[in-house]
C-alpha atoms as a PDB file:
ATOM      1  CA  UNK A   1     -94.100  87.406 -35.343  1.00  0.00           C
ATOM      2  CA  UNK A   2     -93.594  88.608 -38.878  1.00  0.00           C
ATOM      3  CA  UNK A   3     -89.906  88.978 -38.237  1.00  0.00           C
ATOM      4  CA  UNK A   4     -89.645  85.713 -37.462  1.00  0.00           C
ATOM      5  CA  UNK A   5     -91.250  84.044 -40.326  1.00  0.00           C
ATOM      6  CA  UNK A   6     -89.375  86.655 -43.031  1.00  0.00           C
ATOM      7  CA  UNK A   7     -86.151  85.135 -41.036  1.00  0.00           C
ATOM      8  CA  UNK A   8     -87.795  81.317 -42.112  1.00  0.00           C
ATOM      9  CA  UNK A   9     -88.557  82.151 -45.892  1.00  0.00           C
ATOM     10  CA  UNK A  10     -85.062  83.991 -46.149  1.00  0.00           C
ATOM     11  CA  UNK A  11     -83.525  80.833 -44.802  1.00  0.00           C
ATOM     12  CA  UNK A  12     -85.294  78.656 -47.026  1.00  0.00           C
ATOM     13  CA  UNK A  13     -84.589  80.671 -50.139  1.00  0.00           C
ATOM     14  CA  UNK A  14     -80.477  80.708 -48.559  1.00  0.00           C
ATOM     15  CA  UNK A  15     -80.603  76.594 -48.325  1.00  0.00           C
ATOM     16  CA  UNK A  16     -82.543  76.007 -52.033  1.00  0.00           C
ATOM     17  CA  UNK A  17     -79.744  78.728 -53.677  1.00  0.00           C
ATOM     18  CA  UNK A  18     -76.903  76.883 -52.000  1.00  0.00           C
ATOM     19  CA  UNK A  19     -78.468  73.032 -52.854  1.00  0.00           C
ATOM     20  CA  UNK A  20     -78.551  74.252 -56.092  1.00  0.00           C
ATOM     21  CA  UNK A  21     -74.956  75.615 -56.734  1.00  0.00           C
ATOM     22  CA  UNK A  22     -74.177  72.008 -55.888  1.00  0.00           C
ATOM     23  CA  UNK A  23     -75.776  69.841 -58.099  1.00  0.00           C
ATOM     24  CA  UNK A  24     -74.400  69.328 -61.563  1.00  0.00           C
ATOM     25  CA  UNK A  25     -76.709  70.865 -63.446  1.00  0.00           C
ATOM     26  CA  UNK A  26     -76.507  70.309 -67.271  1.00  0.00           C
ATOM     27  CA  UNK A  27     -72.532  70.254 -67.410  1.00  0.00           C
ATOM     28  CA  UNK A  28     -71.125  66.727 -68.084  1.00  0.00           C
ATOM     29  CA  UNK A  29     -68.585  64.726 -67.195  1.00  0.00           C
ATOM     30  CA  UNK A  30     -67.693  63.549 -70.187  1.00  0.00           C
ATOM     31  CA  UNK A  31     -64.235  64.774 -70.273  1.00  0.00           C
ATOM     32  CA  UNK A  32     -63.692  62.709 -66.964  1.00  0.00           C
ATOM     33  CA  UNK A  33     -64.818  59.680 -68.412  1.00  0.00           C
ATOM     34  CA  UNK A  34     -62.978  60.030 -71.552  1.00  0.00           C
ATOM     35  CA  UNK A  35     -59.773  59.979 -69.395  1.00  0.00           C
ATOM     36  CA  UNK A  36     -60.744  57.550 -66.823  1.00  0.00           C
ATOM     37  CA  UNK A  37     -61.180  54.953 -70.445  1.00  0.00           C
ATOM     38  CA  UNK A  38     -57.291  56.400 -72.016  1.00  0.00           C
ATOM     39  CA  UNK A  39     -55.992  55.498 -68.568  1.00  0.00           C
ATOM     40  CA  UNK A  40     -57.554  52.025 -68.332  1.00  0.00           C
ATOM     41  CA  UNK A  41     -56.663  51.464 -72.032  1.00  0.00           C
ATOM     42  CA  UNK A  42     -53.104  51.932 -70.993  1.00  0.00           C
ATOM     43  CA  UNK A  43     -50.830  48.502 -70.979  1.00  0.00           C
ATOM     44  CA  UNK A  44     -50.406  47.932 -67.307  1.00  0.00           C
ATOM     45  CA  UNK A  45     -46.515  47.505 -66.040  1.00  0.00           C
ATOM     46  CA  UNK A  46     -44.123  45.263 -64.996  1.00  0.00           C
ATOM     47  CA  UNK A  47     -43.691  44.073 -60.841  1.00  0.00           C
ATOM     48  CA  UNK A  48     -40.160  44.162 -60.411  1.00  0.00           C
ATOM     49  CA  UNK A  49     -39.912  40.579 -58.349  1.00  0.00           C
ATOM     50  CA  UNK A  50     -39.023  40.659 -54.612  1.00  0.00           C
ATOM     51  CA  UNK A  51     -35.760  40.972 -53.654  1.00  0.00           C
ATOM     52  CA  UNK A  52     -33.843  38.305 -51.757  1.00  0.00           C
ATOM     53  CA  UNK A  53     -32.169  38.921 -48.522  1.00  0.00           C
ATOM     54  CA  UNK A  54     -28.963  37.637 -47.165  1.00  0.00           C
ATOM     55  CA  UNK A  55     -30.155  35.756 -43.798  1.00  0.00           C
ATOM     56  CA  UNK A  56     -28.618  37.645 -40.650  1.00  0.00           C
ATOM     57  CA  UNK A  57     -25.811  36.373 -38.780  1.00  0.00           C
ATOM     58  CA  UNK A  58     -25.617  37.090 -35.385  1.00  0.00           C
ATOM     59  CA  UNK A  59     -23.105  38.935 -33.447  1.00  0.00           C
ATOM     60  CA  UNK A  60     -21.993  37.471 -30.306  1.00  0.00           C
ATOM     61  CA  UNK A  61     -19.785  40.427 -28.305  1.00  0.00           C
ATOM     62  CA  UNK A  62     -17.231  38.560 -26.379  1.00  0.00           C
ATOM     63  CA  UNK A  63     -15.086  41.975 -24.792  1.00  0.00           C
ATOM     64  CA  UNK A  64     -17.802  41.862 -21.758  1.00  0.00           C
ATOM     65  CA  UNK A  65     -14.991  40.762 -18.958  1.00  0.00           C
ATOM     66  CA  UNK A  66     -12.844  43.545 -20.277  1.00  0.00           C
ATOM     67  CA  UNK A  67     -12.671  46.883 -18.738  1.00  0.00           C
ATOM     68  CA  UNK A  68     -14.877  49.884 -20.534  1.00  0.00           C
ATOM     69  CA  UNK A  69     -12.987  51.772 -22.581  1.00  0.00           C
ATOM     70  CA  UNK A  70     -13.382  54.979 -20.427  1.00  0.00           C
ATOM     71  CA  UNK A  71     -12.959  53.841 -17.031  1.00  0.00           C
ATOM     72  CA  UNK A  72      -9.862  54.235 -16.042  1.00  0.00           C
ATOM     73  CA  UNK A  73      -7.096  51.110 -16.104  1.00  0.00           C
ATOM     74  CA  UNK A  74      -5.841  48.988 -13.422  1.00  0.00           C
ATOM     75  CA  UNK A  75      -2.418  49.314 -12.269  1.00  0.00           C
ATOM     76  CA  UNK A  76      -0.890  46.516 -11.892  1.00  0.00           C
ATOM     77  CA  UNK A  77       1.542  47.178  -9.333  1.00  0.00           C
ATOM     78  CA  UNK A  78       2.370  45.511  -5.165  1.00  0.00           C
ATOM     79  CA  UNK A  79       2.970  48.773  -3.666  1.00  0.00           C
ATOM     80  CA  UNK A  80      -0.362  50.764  -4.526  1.00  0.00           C
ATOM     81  CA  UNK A  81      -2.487  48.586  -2.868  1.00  0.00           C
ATOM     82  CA  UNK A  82      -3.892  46.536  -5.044  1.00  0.00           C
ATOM     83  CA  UNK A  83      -3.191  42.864  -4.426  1.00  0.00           C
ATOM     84  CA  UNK A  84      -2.438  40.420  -7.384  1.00  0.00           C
ATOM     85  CA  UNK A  85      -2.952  36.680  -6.653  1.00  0.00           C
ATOM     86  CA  UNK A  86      -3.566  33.675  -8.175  1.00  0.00           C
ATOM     87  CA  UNK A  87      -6.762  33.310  -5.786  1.00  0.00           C
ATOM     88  CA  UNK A  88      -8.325  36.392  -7.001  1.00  0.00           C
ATOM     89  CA  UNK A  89     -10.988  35.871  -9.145  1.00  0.00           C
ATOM     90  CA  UNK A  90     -14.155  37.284  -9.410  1.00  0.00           C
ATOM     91  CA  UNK A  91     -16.977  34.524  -8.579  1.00  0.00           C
ATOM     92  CA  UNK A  92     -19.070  34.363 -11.801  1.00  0.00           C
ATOM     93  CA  UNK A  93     -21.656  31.791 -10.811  1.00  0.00           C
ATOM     94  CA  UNK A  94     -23.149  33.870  -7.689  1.00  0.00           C
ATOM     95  CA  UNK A  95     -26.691  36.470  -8.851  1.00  0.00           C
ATOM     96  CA  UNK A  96     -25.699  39.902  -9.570  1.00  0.00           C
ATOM     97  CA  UNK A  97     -26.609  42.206  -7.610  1.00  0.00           C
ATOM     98  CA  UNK A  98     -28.962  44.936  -9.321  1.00  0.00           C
ATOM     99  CA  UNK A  99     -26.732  47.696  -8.323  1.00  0.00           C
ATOM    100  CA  UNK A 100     -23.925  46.301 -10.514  1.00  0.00           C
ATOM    101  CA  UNK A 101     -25.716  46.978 -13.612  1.00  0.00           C
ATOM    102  CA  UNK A 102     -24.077  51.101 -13.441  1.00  0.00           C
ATOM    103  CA  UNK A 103     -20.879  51.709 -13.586  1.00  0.00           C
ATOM    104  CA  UNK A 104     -19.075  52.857 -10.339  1.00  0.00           C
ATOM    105  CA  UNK A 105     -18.530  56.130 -12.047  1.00  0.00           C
ATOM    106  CA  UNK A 106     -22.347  56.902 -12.088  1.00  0.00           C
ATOM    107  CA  UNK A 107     -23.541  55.955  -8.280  1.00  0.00           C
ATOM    108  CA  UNK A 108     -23.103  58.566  -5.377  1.00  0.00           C
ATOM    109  CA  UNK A 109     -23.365  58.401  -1.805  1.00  0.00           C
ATOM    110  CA  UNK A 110     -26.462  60.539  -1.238  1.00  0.00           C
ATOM    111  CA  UNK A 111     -26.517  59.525   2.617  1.00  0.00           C
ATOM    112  CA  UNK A 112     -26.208  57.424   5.587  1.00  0.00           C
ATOM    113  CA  UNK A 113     -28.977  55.608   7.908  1.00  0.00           C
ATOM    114  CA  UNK A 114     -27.892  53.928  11.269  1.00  0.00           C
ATOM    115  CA  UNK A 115     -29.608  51.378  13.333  1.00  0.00           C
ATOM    116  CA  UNK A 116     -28.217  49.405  16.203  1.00  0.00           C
ATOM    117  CA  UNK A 117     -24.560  50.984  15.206  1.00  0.00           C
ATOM    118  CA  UNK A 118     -25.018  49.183  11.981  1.00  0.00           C
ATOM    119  CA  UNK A 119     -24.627  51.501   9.043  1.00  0.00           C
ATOM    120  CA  UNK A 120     -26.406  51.238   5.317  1.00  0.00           C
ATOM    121  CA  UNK A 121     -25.442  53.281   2.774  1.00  0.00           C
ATOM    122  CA  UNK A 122     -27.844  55.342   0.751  1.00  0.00           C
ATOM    123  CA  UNK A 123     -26.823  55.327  -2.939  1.00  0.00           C
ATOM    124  CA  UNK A 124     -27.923  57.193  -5.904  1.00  0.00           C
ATOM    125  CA  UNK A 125     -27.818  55.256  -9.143  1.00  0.00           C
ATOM    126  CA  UNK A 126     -27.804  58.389 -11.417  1.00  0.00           C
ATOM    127  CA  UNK A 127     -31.293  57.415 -12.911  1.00  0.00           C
ATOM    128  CA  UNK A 128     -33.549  58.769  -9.945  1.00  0.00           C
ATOM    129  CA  UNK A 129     -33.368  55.860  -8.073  1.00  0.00           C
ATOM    130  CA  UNK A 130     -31.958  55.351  -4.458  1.00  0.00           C
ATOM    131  CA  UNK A 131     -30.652  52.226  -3.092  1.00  0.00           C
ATOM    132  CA  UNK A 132     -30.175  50.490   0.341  1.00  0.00           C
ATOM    133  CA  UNK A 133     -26.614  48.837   0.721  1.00  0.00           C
ATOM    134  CA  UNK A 134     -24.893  47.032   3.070  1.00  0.00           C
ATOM    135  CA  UNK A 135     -22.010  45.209   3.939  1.00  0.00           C
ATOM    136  CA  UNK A 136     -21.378  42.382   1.749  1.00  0.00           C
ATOM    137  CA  UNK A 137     -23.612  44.211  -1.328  1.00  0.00           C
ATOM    138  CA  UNK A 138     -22.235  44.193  -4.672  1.00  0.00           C
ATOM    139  CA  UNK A 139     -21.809  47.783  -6.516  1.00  0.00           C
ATOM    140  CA  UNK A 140     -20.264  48.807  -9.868  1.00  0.00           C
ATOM    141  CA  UNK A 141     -19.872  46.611 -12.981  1.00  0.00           C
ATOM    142  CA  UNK A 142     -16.189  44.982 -11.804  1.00  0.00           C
ATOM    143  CA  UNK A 143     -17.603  42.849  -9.032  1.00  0.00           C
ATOM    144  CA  UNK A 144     -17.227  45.679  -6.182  1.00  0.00           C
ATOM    145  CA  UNK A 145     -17.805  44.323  -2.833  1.00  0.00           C
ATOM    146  CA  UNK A 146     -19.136  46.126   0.078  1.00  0.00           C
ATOM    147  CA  UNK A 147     -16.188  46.174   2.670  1.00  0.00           C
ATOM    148  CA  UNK A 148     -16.953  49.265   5.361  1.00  0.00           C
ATOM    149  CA  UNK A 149     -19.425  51.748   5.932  1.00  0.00           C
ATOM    150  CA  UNK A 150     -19.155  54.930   8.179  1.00  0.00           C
ATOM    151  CA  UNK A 151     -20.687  57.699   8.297  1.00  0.00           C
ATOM    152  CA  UNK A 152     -18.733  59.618   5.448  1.00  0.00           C
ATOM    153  CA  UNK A 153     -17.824  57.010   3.189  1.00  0.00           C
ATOM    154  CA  UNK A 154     -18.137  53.578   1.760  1.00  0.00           C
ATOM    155  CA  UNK A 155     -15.680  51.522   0.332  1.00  0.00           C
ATOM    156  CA  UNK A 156     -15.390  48.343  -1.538  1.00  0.00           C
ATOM    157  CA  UNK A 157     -13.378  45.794  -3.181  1.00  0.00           C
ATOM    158  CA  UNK A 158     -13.301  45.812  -6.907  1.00  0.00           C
ATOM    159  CA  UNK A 159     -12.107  42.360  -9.148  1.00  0.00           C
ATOM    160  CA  UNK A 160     -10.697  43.572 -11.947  1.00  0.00           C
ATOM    161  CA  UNK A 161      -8.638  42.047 -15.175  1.00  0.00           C
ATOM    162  CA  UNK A 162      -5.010  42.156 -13.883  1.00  0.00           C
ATOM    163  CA  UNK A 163      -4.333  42.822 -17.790  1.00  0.00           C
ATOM    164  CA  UNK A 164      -2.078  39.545 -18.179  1.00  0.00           C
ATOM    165  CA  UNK A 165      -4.687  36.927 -17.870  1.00  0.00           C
ATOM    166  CA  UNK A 166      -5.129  37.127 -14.126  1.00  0.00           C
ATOM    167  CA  UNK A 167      -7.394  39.228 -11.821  1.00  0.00           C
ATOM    168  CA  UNK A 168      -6.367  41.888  -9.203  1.00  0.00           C
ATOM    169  CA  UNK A 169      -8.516  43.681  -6.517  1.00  0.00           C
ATOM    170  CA  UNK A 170      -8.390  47.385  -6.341  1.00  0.00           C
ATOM    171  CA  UNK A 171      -9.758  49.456  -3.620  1.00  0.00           C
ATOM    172  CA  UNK A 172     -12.647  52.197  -3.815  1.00  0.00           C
ATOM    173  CA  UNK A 173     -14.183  54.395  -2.186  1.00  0.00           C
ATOM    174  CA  UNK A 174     -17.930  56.334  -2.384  1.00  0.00           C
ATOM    175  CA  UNK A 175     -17.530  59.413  -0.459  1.00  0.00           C
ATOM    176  CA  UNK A 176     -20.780  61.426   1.040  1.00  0.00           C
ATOM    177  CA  UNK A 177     -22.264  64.160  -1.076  1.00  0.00           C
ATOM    178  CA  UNK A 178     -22.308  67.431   0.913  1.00  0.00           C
END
């Protein structure tokens, strides 16, 4: 019990010695308050005025029917297969299909479901994602049309600038990942 109450009065002695280190005892503060009154006496300074700003003029990219510049060109040219005609055009007024957002380059077949012999694609849009396609689906940025599906591939029809005005569709083809 004596312990105990020698560990109280040592305590209290500890607190009053450290409450008293922090007060300001009979220093002053007069040399802060002499230079708080030569900085206030100071002249205060000029606000530079606000600069004007030239109003921003918007940018309207017009090159988005043209080919990017790192996929490779169409060949224009009968006897490769691609067919150049004056009634191939790519129809701009239909919805695009979400798929056609990526370019071709990017998507890979990552399999094949069947049902009722009727086959739909499985493809990978490089972002994590896995789609459901069809026949008839839309895939790729230049208007790529569903054609066939088998088991090992899938191909499609791309529109793309003929590169004298006109259009011209060019075969591809989205081969299985093994």
């Amino acid at each position: 019990m004596n312990i105990m109450k020698n560990i109280k009065l040592i305590n209290t002695v500890l607190m009053a010695l450290l409450l008293s280190a922090c007060s300001p005892g009979t220093e002053s503060f007069t040399d802060l308050q002499v230079f708080v009154a030569e900085v206030n006496s100071r002249p205060g300074g000029e606000v530079e005025p606000v600069p004007t700003f030239e109003e921003y003029e918007a940018f309207t990219y017009s090159a988005t029917g043209f080919r990017g510049p790192f996929e490779i060109p169409a060949v224009v040219s009968h006897s490769d297969g691609n067919r150049n005609s004056k009634n191939v055009k790519p129809d701009l007024d239909r919805l695009r299909d979400p798929m056609e957002e990526h370019p071709i380059t990017e998507l890979v077949m990552v399999g094949m479901l069947e049902r009722n012999e009727v086959f739909v694609a499985l493809i990978s849009d490089g972002l994590g994602d896995v789609h459901r396609i069809m026949l008839g689906n839309y895939l790729g940025r230049d208007h790529g049309k569903v054609v066939s599906i088998t088991d090992t591939q899938l191909d499609l029809i791309e529109i793309v600038p003929s590169g004298d005005g006109g259009w011209v569709e060019r075969p591809q083809s989205l081969a299985l990942l093994r």
